[in-house]
PDB file of N, CA and C in Angstrom:
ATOM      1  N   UNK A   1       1.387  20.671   5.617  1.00  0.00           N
ATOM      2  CA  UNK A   1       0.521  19.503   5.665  1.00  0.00           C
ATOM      3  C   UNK A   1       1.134  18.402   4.809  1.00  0.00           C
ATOM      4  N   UNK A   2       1.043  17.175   5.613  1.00  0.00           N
ATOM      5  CA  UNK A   2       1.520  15.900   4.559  1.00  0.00           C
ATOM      6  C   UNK A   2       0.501  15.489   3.657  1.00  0.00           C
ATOM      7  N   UNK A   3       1.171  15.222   2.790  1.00  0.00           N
ATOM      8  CA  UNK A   3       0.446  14.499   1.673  1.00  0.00           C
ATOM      9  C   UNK A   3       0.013  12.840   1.442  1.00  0.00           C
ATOM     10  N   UNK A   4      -0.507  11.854   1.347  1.00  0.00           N
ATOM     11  CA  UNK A   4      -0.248  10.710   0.774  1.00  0.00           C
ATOM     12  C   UNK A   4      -0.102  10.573  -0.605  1.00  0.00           C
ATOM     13  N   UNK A   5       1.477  10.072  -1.072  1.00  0.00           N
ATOM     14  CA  UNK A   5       1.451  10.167  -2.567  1.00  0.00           C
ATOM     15  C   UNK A   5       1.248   8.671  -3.394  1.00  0.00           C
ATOM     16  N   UNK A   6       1.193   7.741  -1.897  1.00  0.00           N
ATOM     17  CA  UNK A   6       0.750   6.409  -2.697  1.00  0.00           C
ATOM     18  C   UNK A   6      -0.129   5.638  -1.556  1.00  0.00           C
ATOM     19  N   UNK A   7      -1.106   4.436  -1.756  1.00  0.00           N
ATOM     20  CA  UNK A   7      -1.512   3.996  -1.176  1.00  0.00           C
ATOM     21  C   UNK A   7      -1.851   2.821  -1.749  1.00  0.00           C
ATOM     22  N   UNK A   8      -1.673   1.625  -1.337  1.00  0.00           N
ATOM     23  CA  UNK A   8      -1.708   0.046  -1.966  1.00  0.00           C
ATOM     24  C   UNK A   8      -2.119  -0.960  -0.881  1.00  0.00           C
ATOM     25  N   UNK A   9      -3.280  -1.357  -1.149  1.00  0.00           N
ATOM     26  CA  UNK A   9      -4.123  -2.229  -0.054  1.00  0.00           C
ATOM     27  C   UNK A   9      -3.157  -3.768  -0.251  1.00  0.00           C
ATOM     28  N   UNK A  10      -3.208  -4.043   1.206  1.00  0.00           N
ATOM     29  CA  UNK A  10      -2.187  -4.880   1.319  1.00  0.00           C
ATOM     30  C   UNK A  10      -2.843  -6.389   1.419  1.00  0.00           C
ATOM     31  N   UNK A  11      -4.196  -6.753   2.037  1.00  0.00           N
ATOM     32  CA  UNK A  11      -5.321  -7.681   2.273  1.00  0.00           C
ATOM     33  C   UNK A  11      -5.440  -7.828   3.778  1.00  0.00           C
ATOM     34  N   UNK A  12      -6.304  -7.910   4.123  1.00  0.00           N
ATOM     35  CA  UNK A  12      -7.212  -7.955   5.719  1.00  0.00           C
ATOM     36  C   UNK A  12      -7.438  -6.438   6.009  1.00  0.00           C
ATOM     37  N   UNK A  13      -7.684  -5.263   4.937  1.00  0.00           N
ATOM     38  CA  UNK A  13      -8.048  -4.475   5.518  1.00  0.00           C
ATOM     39  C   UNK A  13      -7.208  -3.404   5.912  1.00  0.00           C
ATOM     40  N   UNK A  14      -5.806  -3.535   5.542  1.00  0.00           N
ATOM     41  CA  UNK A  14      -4.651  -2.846   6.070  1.00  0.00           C
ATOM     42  C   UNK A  14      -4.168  -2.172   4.292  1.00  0.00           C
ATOM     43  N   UNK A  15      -3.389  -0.885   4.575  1.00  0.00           N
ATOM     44  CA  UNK A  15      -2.991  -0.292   3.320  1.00  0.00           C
ATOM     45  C   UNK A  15      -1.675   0.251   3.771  1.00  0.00           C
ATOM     46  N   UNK A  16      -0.549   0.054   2.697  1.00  0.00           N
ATOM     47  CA  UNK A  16       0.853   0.941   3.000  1.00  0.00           C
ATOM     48  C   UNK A  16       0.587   1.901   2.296  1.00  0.00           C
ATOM     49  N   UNK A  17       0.499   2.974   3.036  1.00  0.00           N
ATOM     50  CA  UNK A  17       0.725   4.545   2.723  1.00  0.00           C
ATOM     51  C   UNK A  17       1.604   5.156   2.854  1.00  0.00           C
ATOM     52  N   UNK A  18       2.533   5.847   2.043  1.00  0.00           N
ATOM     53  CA  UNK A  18       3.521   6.804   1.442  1.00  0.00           C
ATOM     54  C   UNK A  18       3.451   8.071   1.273  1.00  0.00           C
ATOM     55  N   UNK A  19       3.475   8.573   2.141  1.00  0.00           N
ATOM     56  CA  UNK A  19       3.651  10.476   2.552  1.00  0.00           C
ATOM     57  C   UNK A  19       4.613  10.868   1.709  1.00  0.00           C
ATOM     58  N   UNK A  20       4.111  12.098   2.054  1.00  0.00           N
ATOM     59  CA  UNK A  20       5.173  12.795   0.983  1.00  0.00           C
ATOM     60  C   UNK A  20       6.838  13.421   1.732  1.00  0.00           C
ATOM     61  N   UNK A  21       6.306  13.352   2.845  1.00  0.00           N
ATOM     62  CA  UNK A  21       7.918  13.207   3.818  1.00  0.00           C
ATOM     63  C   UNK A  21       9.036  12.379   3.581  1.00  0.00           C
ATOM     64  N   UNK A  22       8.158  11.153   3.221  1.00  0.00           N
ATOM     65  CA  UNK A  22       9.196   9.969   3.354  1.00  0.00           C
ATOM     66  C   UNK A  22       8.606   8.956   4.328  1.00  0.00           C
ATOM     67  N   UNK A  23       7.652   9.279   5.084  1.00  0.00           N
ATOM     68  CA  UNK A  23       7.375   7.933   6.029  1.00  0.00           C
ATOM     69  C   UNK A  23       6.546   7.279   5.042  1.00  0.00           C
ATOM     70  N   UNK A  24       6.517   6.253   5.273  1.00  0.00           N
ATOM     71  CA  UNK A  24       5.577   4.775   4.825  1.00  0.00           C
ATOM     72  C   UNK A  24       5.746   3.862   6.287  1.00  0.00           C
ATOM     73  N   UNK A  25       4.278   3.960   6.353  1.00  0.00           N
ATOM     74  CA  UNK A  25       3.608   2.795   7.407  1.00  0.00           C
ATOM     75  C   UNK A  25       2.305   2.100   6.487  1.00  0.00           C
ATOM     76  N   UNK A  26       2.423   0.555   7.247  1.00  0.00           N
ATOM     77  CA  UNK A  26       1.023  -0.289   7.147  1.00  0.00           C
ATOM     78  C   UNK A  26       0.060   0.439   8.064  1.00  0.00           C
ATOM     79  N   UNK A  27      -1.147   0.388   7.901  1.00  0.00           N
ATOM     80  CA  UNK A  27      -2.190   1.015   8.747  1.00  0.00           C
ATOM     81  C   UNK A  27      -3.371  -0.271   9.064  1.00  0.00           C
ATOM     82  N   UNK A  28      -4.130  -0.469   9.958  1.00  0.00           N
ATOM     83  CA  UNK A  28      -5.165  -1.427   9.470  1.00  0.00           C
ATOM     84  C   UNK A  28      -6.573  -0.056   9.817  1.00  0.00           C
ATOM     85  N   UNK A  29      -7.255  -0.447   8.229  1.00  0.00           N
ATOM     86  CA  UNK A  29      -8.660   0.049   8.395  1.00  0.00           C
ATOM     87  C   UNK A  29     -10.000   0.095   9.229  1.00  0.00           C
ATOM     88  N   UNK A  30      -9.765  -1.654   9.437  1.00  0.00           N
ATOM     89  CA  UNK A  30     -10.658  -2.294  10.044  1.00  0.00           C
ATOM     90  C   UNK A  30     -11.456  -1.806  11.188  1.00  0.00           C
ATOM     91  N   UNK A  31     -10.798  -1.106  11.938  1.00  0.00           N
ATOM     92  CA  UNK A  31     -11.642  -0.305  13.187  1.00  0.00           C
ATOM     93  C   UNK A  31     -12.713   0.869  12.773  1.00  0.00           C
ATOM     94  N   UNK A  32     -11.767   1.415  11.583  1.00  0.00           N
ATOM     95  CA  UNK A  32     -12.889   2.369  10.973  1.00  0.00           C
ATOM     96  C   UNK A  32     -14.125   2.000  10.064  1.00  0.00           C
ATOM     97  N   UNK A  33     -14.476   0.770   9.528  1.00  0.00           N
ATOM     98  CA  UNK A  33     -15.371   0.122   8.826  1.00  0.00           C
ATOM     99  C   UNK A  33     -16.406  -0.532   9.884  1.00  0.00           C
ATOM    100  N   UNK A  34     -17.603   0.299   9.586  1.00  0.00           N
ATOM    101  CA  UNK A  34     -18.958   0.236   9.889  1.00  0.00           C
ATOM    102  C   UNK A  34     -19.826   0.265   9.809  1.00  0.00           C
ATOM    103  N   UNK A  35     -21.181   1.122   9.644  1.00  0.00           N
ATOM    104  CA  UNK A  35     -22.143   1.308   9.452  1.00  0.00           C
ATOM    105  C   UNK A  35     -22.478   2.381   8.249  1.00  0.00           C
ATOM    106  N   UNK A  36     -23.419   2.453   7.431  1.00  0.00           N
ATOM    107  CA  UNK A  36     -23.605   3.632   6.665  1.00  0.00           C
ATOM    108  C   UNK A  36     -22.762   3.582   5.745  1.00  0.00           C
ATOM    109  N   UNK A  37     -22.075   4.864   4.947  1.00  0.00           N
ATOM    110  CA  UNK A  37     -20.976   4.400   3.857  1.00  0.00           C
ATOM    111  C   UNK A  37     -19.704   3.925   4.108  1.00  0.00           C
ATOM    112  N   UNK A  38     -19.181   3.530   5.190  1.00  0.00           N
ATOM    113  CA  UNK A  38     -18.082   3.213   5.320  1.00  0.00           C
ATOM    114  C   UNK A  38     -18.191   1.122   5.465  1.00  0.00           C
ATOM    115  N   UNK A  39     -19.427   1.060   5.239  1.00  0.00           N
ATOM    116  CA  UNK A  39     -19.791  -0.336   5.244  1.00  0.00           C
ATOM    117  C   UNK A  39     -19.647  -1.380   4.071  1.00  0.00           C
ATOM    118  N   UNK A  40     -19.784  -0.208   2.587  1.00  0.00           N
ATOM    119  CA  UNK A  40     -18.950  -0.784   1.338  1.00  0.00           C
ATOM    120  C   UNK A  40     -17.420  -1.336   1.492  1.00  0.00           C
ATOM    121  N   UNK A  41     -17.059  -0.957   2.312  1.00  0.00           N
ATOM    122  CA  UNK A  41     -15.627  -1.146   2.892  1.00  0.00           C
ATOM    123  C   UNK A  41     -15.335  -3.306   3.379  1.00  0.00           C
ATOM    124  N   UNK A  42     -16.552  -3.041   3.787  1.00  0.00           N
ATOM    125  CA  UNK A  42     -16.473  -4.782   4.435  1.00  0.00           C
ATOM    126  C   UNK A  42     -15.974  -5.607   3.074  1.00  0.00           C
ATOM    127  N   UNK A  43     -16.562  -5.400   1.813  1.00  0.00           N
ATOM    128  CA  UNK A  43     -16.525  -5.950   0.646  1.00  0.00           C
ATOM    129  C   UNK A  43     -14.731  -5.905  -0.062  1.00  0.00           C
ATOM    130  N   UNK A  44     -13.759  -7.289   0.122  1.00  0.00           N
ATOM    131  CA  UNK A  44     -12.671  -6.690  -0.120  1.00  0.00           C
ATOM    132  C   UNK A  44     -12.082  -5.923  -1.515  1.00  0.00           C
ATOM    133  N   UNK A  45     -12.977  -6.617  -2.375  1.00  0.00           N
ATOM    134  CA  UNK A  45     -13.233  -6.102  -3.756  1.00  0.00           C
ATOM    135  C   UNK A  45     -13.084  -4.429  -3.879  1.00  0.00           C
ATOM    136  N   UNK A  46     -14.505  -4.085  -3.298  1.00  0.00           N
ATOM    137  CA  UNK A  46     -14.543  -2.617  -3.075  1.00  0.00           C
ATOM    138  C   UNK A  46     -13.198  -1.561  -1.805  1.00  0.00           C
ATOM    139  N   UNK A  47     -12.878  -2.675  -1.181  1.00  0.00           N
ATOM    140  CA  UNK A  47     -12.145  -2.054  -0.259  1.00  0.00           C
ATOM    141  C   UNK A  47     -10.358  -1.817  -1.428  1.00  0.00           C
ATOM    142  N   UNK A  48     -10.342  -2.185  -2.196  1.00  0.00           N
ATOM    143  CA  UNK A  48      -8.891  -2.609  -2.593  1.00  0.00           C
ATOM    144  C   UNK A  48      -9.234  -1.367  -3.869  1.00  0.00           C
ATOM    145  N   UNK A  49     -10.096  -0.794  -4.247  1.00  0.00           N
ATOM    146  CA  UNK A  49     -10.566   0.127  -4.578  1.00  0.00           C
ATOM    147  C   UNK A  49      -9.986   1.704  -4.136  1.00  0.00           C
ATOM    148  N   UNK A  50      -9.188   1.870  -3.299  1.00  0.00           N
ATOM    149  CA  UNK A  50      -8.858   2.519  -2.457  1.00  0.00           C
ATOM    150  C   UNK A  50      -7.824   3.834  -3.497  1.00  0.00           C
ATOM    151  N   UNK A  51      -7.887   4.960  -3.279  1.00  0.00           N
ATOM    152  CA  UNK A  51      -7.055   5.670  -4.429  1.00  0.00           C
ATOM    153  C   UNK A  51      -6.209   7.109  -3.722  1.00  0.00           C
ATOM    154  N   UNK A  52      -5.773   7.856  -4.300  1.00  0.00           N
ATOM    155  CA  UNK A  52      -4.968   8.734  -3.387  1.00  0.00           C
ATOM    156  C   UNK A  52      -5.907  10.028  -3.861  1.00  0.00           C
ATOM    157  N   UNK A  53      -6.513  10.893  -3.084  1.00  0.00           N
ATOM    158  CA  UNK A  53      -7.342  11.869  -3.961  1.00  0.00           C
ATOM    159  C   UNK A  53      -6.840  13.603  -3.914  1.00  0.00           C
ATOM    160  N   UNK A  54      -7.142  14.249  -4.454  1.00  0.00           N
ATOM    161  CA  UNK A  54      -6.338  15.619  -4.435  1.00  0.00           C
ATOM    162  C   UNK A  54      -6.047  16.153  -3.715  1.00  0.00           C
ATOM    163  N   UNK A  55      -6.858  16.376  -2.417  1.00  0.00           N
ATOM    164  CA  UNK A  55      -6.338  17.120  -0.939  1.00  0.00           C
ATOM    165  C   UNK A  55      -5.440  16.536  -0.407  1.00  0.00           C
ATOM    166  N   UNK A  56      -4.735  15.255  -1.063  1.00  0.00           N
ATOM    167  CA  UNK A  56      -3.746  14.548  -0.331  1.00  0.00           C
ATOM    168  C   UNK A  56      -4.042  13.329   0.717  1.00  0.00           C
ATOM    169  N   UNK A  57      -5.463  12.669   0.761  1.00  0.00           N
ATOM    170  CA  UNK A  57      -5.526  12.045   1.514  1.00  0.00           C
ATOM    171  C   UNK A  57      -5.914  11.232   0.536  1.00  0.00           C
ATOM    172  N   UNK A  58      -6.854   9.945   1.031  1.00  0.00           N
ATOM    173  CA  UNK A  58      -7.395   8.664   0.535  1.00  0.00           C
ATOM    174  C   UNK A  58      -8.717   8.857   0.678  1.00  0.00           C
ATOM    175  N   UNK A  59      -9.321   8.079  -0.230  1.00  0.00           N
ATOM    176  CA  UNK A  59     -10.525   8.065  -0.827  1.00  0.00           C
ATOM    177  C   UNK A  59     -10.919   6.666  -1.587  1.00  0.00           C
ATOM    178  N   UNK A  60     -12.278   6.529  -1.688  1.00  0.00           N
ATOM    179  CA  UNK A  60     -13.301   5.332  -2.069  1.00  0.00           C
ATOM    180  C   UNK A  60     -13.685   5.756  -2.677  1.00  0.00           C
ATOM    181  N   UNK A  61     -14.469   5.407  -4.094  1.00  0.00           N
ATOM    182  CA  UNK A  61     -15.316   5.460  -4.590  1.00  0.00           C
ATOM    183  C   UNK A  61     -16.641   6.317  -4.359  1.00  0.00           C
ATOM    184  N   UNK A  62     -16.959   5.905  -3.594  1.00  0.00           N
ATOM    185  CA  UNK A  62     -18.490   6.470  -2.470  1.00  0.00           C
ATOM    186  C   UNK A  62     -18.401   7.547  -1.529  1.00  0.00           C
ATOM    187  N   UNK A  63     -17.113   8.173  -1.921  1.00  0.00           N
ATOM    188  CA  UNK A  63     -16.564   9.191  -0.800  1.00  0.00           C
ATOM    189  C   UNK A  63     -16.015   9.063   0.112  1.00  0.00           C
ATOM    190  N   UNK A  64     -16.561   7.815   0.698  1.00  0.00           N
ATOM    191  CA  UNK A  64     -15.306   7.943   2.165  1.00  0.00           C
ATOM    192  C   UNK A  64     -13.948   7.934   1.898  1.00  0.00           C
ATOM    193  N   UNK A  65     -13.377   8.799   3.141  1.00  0.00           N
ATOM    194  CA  UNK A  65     -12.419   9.506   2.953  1.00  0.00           C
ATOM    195  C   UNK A  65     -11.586   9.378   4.451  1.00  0.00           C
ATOM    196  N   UNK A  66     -10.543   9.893   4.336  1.00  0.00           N
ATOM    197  CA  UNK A  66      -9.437  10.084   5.175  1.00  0.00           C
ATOM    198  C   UNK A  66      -8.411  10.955   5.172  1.00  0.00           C
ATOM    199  N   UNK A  67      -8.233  11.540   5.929  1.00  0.00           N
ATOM    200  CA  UNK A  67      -7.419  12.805   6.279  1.00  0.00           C
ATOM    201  C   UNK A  67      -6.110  12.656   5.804  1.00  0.00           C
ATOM    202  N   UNK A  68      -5.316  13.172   5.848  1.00  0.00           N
ATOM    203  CA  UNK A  68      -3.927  12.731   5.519  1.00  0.00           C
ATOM    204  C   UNK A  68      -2.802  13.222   6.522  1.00  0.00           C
ATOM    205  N   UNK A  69      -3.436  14.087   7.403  1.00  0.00           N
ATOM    206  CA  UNK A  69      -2.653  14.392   8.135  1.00  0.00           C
ATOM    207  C   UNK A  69      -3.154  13.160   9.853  1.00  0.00           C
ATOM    208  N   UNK A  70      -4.449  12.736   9.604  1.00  0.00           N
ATOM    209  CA  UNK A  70      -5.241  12.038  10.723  1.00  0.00           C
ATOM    210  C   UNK A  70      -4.142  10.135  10.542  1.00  0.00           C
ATOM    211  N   UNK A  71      -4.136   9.977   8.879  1.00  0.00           N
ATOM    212  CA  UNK A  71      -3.371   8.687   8.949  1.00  0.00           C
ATOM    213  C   UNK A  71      -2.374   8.576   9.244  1.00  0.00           C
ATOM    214  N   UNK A  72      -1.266   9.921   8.882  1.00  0.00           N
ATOM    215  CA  UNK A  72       0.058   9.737   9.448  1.00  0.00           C
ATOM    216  C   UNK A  72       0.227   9.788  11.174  1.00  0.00           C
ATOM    217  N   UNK A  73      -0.635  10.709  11.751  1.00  0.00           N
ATOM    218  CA  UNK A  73      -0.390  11.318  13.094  1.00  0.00           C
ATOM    219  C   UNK A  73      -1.281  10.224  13.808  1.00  0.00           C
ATOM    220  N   UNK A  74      -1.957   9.637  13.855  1.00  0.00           N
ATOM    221  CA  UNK A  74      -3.198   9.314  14.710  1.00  0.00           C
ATOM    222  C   UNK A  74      -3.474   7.859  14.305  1.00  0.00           C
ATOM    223  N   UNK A  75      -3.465   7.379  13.275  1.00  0.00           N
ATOM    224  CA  UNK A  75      -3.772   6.215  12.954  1.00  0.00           C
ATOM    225  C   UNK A  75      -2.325   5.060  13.099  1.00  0.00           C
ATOM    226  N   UNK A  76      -2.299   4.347  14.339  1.00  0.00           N
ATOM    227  CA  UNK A  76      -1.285   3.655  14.276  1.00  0.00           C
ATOM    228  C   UNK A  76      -0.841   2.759  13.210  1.00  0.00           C
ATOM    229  N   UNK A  77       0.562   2.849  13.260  1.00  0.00           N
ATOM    230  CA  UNK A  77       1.066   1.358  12.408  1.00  0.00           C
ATOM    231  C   UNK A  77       1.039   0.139  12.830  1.00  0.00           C
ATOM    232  N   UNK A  78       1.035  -0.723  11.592  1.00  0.00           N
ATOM    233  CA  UNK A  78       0.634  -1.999  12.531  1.00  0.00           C
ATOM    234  C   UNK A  78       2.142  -2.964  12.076  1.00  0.00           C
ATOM    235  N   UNK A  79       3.340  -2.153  11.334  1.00  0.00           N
ATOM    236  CA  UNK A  79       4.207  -2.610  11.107  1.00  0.00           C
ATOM    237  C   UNK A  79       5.593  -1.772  11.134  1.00  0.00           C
ATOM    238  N   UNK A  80       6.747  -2.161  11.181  1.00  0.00           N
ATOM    239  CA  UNK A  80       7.675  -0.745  10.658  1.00  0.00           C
ATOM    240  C   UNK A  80       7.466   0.324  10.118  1.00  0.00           C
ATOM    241  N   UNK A  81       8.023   1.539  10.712  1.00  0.00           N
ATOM    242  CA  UNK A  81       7.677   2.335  10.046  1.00  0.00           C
ATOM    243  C   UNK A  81       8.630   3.071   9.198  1.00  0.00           C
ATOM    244  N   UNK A  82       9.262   3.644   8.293  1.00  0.00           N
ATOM    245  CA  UNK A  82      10.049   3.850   7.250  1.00  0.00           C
ATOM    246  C   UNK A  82      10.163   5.109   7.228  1.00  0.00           C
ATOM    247  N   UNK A  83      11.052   5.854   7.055  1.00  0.00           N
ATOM    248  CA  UNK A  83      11.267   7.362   6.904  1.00  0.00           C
ATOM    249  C   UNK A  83      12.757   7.466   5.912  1.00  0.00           C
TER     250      UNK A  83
END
C-alpha cells in the first residue's frame, strides 16, 4: 500500500501529494466538497488545514479523510505527474 508522505494545499482547492513511491501529482478536491462534514472544506482557511495522518492518507481536522491508495489510483491529476 502507498503512503502519502507529504501534502501542501496549493489554492482553489487542489493539493500536491507525495507518495511514498515517488509519484507526486496536483489533485483538485473540489468535486469531493459538499454537504455534511466535508462542507468545512468550502472555507479556504480550514481547507489549507489539510495534514498527512498515520494510515498514510490525508486528513482534516473534523475527520474527513482520504484514502491513500483512492488519491493515487482514482483521483485524477490535474497537472504533471512526477515519479
Amino acid at each position: 500500500m502507498n503512503r502519502v508522505i507529504s501534502v501542501k494545499p496549493m489554492g482553489a482547492y487542489t493539493l500536491e501529494i507525495a507518495f511514498s513511491d515517488g509519484l507526486i501529482k496536483i489533485v483538485d478536491i473540489a468535486p469531493f466538497i459538499g454537504e455534511g462534514v466535508s462542507a468545512a472544506l468550502n472555507d479556504e482557511t480550514y481547507f489549507n488545514q489539510v495534514s498527512c495522518e498515520e494510515g498514510g492518507g490525508i486528513r482534516w481536522p473534523n475527520g474527513y479523510d482520504f484514502c491513500p491508495n483512492f488519491l493515487r489510483d482514482e483521483v485524477p491529476a490535474i497537472s504533471p505527474v512526477e515519479v
